[in-house]
PDB file of N, CA and C in Angstrom:
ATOM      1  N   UNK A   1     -22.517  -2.752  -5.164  1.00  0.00           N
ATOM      2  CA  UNK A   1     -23.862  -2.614  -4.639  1.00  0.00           C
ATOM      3  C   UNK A   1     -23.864  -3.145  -3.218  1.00  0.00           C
ATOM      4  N   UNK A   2     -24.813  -2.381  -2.330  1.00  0.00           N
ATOM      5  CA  UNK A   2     -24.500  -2.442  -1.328  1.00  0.00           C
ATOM      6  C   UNK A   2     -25.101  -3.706  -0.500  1.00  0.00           C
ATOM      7  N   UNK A   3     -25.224  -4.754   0.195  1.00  0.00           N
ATOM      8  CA  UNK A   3     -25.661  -5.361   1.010  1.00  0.00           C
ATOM      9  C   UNK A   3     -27.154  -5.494   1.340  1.00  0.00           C
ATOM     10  N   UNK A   4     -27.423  -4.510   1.907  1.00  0.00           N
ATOM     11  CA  UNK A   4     -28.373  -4.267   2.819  1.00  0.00           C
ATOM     12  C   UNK A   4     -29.297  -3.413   1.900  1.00  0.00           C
ATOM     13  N   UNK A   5     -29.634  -2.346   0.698  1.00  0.00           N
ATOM     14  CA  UNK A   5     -30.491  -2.373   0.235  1.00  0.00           C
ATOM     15  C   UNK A   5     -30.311  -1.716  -1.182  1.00  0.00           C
ATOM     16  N   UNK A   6     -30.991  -2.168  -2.088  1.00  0.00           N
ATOM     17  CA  UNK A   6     -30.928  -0.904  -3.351  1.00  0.00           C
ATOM     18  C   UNK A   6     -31.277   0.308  -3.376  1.00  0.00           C
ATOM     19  N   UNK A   7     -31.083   1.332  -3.164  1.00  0.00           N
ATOM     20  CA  UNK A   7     -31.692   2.821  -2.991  1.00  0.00           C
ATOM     21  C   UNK A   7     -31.963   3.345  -4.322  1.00  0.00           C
ATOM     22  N   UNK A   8     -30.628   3.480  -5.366  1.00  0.00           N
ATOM     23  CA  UNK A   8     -30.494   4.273  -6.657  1.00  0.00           C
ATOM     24  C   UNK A   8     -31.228   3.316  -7.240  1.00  0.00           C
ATOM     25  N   UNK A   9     -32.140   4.798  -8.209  1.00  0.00           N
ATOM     26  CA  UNK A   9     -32.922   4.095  -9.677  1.00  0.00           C
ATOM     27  C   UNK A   9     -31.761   3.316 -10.322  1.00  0.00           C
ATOM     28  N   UNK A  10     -30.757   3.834 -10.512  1.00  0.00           N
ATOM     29  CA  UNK A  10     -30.125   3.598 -11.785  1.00  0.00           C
ATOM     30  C   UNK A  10     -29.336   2.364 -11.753  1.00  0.00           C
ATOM     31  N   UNK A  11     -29.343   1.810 -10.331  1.00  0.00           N
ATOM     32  CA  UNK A  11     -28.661   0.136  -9.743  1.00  0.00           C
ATOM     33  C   UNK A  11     -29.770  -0.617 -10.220  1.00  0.00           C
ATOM     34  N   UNK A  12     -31.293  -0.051 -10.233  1.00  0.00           N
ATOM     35  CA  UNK A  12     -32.453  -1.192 -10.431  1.00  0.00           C
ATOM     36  C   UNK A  12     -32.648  -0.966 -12.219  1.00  0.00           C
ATOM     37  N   UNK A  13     -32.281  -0.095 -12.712  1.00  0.00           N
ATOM     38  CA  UNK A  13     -32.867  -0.053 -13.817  1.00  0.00           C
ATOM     39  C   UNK A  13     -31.480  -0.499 -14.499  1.00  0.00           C
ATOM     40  N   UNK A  14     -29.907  -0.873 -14.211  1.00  0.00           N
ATOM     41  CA  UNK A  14     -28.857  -1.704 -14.699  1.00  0.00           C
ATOM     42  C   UNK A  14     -29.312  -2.932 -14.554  1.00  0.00           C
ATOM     43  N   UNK A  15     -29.338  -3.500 -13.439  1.00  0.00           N
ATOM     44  CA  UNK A  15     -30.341  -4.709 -12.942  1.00  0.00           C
ATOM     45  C   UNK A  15     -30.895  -5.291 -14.394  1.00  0.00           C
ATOM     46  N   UNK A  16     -32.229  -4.865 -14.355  1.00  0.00           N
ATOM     47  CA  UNK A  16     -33.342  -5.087 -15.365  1.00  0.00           C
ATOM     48  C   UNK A  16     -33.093  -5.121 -16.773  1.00  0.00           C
ATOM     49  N   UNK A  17     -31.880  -3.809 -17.029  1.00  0.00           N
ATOM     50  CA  UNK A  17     -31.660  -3.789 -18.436  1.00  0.00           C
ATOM     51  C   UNK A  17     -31.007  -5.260 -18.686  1.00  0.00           C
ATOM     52  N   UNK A  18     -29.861  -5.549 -17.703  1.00  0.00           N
ATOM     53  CA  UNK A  18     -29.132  -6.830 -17.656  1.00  0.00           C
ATOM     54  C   UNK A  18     -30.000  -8.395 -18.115  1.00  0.00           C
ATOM     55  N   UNK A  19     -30.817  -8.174 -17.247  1.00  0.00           N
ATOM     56  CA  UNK A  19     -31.594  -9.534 -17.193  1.00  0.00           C
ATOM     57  C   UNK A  19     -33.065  -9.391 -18.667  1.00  0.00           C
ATOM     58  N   UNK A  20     -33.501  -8.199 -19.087  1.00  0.00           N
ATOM     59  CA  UNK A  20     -33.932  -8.435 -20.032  1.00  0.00           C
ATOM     60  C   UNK A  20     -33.401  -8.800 -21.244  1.00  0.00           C
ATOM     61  N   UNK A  21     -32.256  -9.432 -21.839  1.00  0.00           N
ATOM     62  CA  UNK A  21     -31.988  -9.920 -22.806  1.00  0.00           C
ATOM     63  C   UNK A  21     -32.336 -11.596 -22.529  1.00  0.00           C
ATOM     64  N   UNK A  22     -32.982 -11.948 -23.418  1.00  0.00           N
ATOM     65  CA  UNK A  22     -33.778 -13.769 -23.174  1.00  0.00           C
ATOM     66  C   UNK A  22     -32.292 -14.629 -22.831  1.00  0.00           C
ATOM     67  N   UNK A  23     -31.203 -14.437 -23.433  1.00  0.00           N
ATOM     68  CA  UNK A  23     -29.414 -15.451 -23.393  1.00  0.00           C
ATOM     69  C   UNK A  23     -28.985 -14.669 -21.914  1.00  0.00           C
ATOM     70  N   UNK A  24     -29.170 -13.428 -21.735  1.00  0.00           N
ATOM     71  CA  UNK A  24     -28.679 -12.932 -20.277  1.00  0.00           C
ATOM     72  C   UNK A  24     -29.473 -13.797 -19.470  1.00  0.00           C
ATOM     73  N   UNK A  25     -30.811 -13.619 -19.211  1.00  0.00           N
ATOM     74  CA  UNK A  25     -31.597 -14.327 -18.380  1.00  0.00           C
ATOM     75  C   UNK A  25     -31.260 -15.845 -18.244  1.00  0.00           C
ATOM     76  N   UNK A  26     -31.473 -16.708 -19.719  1.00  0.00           N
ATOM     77  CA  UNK A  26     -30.460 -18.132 -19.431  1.00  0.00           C
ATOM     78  C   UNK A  26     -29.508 -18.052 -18.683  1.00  0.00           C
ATOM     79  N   UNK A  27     -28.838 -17.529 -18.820  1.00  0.00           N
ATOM     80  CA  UNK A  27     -27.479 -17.383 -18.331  1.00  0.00           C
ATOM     81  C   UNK A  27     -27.037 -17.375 -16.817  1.00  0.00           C
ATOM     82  N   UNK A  28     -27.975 -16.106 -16.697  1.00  0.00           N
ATOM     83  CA  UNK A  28     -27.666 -15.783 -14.940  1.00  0.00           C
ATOM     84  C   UNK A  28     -28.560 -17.241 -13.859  1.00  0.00           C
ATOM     85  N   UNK A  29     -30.240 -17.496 -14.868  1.00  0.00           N
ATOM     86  CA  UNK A  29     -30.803 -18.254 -14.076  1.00  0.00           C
ATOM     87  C   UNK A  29     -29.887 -19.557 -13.978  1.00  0.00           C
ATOM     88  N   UNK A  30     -29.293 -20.226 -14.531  1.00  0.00           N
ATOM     89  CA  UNK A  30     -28.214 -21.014 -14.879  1.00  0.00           C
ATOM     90  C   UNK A  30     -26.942 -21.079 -13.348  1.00  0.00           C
ATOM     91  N   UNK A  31     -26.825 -19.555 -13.717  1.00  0.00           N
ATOM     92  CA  UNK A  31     -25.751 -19.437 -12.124  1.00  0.00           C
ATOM     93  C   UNK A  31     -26.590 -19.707 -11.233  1.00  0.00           C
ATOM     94  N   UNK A  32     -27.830 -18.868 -10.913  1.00  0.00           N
ATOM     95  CA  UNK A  32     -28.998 -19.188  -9.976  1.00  0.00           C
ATOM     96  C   UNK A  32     -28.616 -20.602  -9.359  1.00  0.00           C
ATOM     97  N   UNK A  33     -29.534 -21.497 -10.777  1.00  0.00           N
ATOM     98  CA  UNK A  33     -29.429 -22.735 -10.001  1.00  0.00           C
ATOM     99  C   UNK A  33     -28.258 -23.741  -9.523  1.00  0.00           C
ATOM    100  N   UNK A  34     -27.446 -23.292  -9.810  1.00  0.00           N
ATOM    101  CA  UNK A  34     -25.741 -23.962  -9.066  1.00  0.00           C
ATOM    102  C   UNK A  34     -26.004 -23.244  -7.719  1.00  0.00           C
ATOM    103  N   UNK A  35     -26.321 -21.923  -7.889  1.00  0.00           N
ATOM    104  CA  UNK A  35     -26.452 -21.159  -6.569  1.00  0.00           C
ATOM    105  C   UNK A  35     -26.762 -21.739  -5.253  1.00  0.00           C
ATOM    106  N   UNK A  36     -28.491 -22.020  -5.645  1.00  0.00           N
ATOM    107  CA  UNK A  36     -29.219 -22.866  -4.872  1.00  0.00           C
ATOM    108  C   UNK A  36     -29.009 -24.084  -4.560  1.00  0.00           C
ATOM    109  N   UNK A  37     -28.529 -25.041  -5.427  1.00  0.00           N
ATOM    110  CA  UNK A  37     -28.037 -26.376  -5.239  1.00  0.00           C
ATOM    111  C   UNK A  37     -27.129 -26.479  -4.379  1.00  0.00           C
ATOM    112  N   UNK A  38     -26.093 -25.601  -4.396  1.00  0.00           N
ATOM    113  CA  UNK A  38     -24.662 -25.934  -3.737  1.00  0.00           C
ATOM    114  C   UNK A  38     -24.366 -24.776  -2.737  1.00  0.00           C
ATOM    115  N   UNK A  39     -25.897 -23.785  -2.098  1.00  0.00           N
ATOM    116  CA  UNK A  39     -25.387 -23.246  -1.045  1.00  0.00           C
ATOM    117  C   UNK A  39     -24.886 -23.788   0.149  1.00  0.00           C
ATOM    118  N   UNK A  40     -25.029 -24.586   0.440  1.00  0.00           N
ATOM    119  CA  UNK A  40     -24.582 -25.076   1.792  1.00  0.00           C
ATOM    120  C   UNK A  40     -22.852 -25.366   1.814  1.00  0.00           C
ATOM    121  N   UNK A  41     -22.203 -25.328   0.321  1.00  0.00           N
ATOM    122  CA  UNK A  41     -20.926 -25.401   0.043  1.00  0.00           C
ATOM    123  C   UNK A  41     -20.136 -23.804   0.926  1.00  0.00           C
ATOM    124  N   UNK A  42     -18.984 -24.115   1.210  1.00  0.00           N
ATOM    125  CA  UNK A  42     -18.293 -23.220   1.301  1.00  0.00           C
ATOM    126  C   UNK A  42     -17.193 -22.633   0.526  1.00  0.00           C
ATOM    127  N   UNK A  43     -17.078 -23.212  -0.152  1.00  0.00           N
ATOM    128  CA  UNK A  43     -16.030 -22.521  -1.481  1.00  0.00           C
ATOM    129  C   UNK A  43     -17.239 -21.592  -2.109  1.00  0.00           C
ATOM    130  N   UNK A  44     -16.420 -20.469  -2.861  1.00  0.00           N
ATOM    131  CA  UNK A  44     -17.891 -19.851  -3.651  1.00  0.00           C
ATOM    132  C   UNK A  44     -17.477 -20.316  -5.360  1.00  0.00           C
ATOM    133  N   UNK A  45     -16.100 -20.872  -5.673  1.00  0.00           N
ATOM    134  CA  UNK A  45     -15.620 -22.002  -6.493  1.00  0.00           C
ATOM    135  C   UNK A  45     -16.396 -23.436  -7.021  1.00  0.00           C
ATOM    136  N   UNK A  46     -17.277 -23.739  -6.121  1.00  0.00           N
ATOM    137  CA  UNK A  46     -18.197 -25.201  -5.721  1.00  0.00           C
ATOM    138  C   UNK A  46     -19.635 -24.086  -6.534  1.00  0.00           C
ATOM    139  N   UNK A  47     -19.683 -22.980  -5.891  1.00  0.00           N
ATOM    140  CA  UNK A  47     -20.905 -22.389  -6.708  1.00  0.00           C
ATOM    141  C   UNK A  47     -20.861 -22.256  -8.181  1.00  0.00           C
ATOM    142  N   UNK A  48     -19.378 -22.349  -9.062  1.00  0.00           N
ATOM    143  CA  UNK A  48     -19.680 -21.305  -9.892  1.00  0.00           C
ATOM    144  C   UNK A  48     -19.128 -22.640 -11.237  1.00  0.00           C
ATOM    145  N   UNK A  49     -19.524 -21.542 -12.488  1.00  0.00           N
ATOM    146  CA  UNK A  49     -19.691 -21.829 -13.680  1.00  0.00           C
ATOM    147  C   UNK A  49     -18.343 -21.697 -14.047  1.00  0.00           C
ATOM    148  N   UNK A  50     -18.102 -22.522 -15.090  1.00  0.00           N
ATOM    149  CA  UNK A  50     -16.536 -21.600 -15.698  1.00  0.00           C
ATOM    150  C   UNK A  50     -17.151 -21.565 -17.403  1.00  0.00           C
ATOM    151  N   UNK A  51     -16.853 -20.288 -18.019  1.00  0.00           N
ATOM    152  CA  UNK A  51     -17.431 -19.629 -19.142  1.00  0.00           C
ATOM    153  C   UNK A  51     -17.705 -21.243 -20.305  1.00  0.00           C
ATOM    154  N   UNK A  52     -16.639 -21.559 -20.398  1.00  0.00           N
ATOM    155  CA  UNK A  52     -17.012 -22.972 -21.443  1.00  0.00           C
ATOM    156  C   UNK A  52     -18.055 -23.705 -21.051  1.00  0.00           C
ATOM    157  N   UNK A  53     -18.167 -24.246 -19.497  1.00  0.00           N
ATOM    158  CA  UNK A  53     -19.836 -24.864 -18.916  1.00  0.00           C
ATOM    159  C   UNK A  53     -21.238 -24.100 -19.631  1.00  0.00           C
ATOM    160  N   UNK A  54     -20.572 -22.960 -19.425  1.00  0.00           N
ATOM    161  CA  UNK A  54     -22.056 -22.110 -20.011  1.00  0.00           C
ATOM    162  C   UNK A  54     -22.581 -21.867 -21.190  1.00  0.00           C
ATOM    163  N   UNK A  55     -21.420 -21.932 -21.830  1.00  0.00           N
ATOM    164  CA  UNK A  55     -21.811 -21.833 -23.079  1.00  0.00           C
ATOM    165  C   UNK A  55     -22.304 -22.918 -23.474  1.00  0.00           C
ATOM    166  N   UNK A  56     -21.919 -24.565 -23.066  1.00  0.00           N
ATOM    167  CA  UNK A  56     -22.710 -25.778 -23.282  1.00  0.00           C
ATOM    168  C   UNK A  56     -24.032 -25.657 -22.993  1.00  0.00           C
ATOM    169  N   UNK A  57     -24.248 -25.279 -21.511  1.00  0.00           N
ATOM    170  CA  UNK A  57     -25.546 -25.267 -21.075  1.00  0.00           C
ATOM    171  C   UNK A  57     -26.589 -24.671 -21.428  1.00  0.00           C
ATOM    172  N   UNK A  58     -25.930 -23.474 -22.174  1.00  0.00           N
ATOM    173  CA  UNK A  58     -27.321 -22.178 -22.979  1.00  0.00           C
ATOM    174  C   UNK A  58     -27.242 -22.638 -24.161  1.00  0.00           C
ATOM    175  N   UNK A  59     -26.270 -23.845 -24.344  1.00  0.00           N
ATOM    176  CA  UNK A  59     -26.056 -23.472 -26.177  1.00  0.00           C
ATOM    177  C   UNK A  59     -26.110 -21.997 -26.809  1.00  0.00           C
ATOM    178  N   UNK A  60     -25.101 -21.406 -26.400  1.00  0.00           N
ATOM    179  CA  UNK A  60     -25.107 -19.985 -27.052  1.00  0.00           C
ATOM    180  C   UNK A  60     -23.727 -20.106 -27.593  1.00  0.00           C
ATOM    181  N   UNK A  61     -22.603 -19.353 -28.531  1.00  0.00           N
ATOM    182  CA  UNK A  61     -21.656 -19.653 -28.994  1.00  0.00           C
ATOM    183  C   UNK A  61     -20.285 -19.070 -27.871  1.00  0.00           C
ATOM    184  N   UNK A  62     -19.287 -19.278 -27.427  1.00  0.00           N
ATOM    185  CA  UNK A  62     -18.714 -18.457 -26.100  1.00  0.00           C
ATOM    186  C   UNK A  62     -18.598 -16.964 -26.570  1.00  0.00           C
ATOM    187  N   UNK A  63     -18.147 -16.437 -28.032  1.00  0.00           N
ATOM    188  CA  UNK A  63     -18.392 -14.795 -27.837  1.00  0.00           C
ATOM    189  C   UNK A  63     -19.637 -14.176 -27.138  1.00  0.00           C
ATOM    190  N   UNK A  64     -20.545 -14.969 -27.294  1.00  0.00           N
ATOM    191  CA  UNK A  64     -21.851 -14.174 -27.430  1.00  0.00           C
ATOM    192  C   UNK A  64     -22.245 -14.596 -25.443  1.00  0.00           C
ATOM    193  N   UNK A  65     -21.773 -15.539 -25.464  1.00  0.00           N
ATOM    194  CA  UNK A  65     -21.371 -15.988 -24.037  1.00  0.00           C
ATOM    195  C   UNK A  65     -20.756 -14.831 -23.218  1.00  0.00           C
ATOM    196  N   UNK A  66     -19.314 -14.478 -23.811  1.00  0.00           N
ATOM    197  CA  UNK A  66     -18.656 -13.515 -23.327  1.00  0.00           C
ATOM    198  C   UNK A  66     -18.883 -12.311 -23.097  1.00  0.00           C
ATOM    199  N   UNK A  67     -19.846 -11.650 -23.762  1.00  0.00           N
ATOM    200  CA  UNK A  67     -20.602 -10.671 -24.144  1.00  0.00           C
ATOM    201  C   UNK A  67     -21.361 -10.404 -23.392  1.00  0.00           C
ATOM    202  N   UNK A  68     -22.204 -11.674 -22.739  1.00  0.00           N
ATOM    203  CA  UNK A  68     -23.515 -11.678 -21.805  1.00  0.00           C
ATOM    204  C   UNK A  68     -22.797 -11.513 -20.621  1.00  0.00           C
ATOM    205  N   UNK A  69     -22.049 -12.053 -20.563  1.00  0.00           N
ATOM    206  CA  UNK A  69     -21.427 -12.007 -19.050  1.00  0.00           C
ATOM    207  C   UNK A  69     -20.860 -10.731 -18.543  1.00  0.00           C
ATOM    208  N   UNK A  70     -20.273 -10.087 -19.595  1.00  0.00           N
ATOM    209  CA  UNK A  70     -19.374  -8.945 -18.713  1.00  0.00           C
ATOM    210  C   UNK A  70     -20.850  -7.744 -18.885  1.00  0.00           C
ATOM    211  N   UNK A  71     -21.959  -7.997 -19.413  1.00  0.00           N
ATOM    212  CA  UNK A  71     -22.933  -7.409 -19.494  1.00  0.00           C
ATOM    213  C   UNK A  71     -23.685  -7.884 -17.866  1.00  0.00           C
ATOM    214  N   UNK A  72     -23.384  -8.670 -16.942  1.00  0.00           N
ATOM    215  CA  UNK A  72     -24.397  -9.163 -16.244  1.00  0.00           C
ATOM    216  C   UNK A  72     -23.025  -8.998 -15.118  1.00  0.00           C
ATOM    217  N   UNK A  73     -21.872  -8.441 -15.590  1.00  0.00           N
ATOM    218  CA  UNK A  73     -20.765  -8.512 -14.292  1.00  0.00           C
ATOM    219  C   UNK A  73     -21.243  -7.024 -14.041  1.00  0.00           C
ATOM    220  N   UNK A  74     -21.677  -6.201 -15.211  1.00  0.00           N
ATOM    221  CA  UNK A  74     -21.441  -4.811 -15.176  1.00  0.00           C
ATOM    222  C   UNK A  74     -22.856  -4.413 -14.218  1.00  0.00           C
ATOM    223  N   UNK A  75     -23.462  -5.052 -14.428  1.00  0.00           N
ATOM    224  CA  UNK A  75     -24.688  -4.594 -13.191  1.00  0.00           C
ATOM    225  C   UNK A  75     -24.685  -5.386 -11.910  1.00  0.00           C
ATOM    226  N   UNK A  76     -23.685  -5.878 -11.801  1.00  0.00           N
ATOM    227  CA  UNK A  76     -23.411  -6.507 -10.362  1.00  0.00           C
ATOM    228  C   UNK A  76     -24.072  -7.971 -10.124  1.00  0.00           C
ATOM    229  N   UNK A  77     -24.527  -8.029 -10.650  1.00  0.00           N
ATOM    230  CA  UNK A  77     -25.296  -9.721 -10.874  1.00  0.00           C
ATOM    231  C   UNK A  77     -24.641 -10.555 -10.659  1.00  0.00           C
ATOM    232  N   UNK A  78     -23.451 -10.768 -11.275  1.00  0.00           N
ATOM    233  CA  UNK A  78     -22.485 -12.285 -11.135  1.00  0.00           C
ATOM    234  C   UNK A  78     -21.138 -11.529 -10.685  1.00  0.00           C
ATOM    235  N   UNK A  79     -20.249 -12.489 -10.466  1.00  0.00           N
ATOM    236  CA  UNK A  79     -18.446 -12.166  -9.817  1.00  0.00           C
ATOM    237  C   UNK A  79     -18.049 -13.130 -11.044  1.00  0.00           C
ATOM    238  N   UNK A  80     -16.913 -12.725 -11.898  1.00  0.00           N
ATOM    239  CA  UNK A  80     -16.156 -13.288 -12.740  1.00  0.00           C
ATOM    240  C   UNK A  80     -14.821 -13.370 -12.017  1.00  0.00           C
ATOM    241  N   UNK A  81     -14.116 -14.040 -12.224  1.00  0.00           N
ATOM    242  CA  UNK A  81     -12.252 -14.915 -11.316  1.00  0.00           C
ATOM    243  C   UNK A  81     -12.034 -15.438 -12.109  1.00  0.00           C
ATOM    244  N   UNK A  82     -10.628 -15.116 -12.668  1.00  0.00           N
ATOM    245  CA  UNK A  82     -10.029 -15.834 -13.226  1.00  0.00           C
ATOM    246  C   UNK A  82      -9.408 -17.416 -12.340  1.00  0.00           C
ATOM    247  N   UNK A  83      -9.578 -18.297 -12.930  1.00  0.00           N
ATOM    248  CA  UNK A  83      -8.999 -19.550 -11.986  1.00  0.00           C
ATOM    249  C   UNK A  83      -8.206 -20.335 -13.185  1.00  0.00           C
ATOM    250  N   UNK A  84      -6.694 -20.155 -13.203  1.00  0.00           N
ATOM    251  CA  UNK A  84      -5.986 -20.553 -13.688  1.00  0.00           C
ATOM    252  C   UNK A  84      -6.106 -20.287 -15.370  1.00  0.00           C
ATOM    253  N   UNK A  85      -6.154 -20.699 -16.221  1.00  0.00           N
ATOM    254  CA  UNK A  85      -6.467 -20.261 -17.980  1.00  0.00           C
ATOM    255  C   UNK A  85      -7.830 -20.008 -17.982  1.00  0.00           C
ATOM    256  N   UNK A  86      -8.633 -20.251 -17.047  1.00  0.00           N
ATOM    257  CA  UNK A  86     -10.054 -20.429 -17.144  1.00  0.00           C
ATOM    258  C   UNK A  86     -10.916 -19.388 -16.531  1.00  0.00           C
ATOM    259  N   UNK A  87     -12.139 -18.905 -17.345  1.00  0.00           N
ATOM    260  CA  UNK A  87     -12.674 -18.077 -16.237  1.00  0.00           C
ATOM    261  C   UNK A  87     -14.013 -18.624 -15.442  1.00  0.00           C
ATOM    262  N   UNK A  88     -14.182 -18.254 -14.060  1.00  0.00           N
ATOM    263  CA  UNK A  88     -14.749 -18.484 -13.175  1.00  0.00           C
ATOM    264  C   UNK A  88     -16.749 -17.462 -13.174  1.00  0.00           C
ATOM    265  N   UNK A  89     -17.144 -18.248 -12.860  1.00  0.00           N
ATOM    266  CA  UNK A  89     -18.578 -17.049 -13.183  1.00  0.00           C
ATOM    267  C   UNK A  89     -19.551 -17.528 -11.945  1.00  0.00           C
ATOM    268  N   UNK A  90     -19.945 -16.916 -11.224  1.00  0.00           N
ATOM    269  CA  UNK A  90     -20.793 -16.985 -10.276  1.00  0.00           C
ATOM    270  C   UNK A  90     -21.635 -15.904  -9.772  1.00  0.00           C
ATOM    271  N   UNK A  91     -22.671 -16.404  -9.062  1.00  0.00           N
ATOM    272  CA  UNK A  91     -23.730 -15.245  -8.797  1.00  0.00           C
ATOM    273  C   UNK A  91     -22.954 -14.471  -7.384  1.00  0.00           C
ATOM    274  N   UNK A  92     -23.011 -13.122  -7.328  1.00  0.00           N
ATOM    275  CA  UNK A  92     -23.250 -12.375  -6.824  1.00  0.00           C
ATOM    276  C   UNK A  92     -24.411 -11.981  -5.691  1.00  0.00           C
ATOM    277  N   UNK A  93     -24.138 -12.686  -4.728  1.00  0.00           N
ATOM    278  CA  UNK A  93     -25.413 -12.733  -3.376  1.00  0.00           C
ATOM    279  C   UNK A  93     -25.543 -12.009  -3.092  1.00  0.00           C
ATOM    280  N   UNK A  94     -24.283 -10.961  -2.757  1.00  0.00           N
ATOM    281  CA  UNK A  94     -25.210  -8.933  -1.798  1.00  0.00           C
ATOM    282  C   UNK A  94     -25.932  -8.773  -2.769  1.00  0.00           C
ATOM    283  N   UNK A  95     -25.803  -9.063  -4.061  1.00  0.00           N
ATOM    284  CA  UNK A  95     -26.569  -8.205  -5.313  1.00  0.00           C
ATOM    285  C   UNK A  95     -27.826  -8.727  -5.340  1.00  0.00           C
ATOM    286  N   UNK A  96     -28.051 -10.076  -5.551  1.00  0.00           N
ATOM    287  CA  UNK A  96     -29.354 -11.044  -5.113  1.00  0.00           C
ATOM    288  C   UNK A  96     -30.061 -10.691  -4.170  1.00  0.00           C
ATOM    289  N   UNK A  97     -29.765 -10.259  -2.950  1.00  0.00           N
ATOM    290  CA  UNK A  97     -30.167 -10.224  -1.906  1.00  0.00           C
ATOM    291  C   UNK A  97     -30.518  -9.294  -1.944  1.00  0.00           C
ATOM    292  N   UNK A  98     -30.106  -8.139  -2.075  1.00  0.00           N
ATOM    293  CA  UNK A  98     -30.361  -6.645  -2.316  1.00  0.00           C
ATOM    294  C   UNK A  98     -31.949  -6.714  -3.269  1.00  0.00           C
ATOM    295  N   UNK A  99     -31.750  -7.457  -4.436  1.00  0.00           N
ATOM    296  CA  UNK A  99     -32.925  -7.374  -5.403  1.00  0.00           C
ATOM    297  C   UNK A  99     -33.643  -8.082  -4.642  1.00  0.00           C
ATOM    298  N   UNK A 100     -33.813  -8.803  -4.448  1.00  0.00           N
ATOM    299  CA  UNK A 100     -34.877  -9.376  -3.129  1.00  0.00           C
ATOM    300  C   UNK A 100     -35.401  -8.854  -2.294  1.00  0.00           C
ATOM    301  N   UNK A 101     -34.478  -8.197  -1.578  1.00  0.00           N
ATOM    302  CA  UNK A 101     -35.001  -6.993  -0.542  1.00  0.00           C
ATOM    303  C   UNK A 101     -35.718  -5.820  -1.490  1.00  0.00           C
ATOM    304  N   UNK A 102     -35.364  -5.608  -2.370  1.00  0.00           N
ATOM    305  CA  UNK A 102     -36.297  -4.279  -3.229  1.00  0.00           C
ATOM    306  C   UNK A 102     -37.464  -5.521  -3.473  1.00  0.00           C
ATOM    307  N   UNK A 103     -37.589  -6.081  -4.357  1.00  0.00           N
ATOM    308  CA  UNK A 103     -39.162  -6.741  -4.655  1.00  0.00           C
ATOM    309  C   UNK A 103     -40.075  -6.871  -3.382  1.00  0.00           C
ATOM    310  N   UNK A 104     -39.283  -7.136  -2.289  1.00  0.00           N
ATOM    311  CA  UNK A 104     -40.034  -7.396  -1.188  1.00  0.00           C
ATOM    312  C   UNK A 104     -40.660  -6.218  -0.630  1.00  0.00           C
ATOM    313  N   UNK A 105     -40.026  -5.299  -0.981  1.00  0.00           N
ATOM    314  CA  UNK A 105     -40.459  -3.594  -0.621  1.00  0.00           C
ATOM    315  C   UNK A 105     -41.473  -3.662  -1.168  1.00  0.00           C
ATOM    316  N   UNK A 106     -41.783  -3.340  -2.856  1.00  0.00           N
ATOM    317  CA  UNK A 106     -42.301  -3.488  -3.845  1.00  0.00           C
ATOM    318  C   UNK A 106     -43.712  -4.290  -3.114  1.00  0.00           C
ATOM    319  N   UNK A 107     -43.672  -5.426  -3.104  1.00  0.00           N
ATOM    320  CA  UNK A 107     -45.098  -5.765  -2.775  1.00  0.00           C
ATOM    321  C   UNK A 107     -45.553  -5.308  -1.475  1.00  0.00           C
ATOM    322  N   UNK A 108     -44.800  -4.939  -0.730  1.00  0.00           N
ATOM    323  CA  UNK A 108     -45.155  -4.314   0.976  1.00  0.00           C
ATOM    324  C   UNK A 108     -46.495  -3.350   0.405  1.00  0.00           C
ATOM    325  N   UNK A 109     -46.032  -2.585  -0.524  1.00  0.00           N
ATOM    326  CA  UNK A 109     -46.418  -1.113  -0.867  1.00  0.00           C
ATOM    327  C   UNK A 109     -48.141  -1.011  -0.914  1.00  0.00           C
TER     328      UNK A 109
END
């Protein structure tokens, strides 16, 4: 997804399908707030989750963990990295930014 703006229905309506499950939404808002906390970091490593953190933090079980995630990689929402045995999970900013820039359209209107 591109940077600078969402055009296709079908990027906003992956989007939405993504984030309407109530454990997706934990989940991503979760990356969110590491997001926000630790932008001023420059590693994007310092931003991110690794799958076992998350599953503590949602209390969800890690399949169902695992599940959410490659569901929330597949609409561009988060970046998954492997970092050594471990996997890496973080938000996805062109993608953020992009949805930002559409809502902001959205109320222009």
């Amino acid at each position: 997804m591109s940077k600078s703006q969402i055009t296709n229905t079908g990027q906003v309506t992956e989007i939405f399908k993504a984030l309407s499950n109530p454990n997706r939404l934990r989940i991503f808002l979760t990356l969110v707030s590491a997001w926000h906390m630790n932008s001023g970091c420059i590693s994007d490593q310092e931003l991110a989750y690794y799958v076992g953190d998350l599953c503590e933090c949602v209390e969800v079980s890690p399949s169902t963990v695992s599940h959410h995630l490659r569901e929330l990689s597949h609409a561009g929402l988060i970046k998954m990295e492997r970092c050594g045995q471990r996997i890496c999970c973080s938000v996805n900013s062109e993608t953020v930014a992009a949805l930002s820039e559409f809502l902001t359209c959205l109320q222009r209107k």
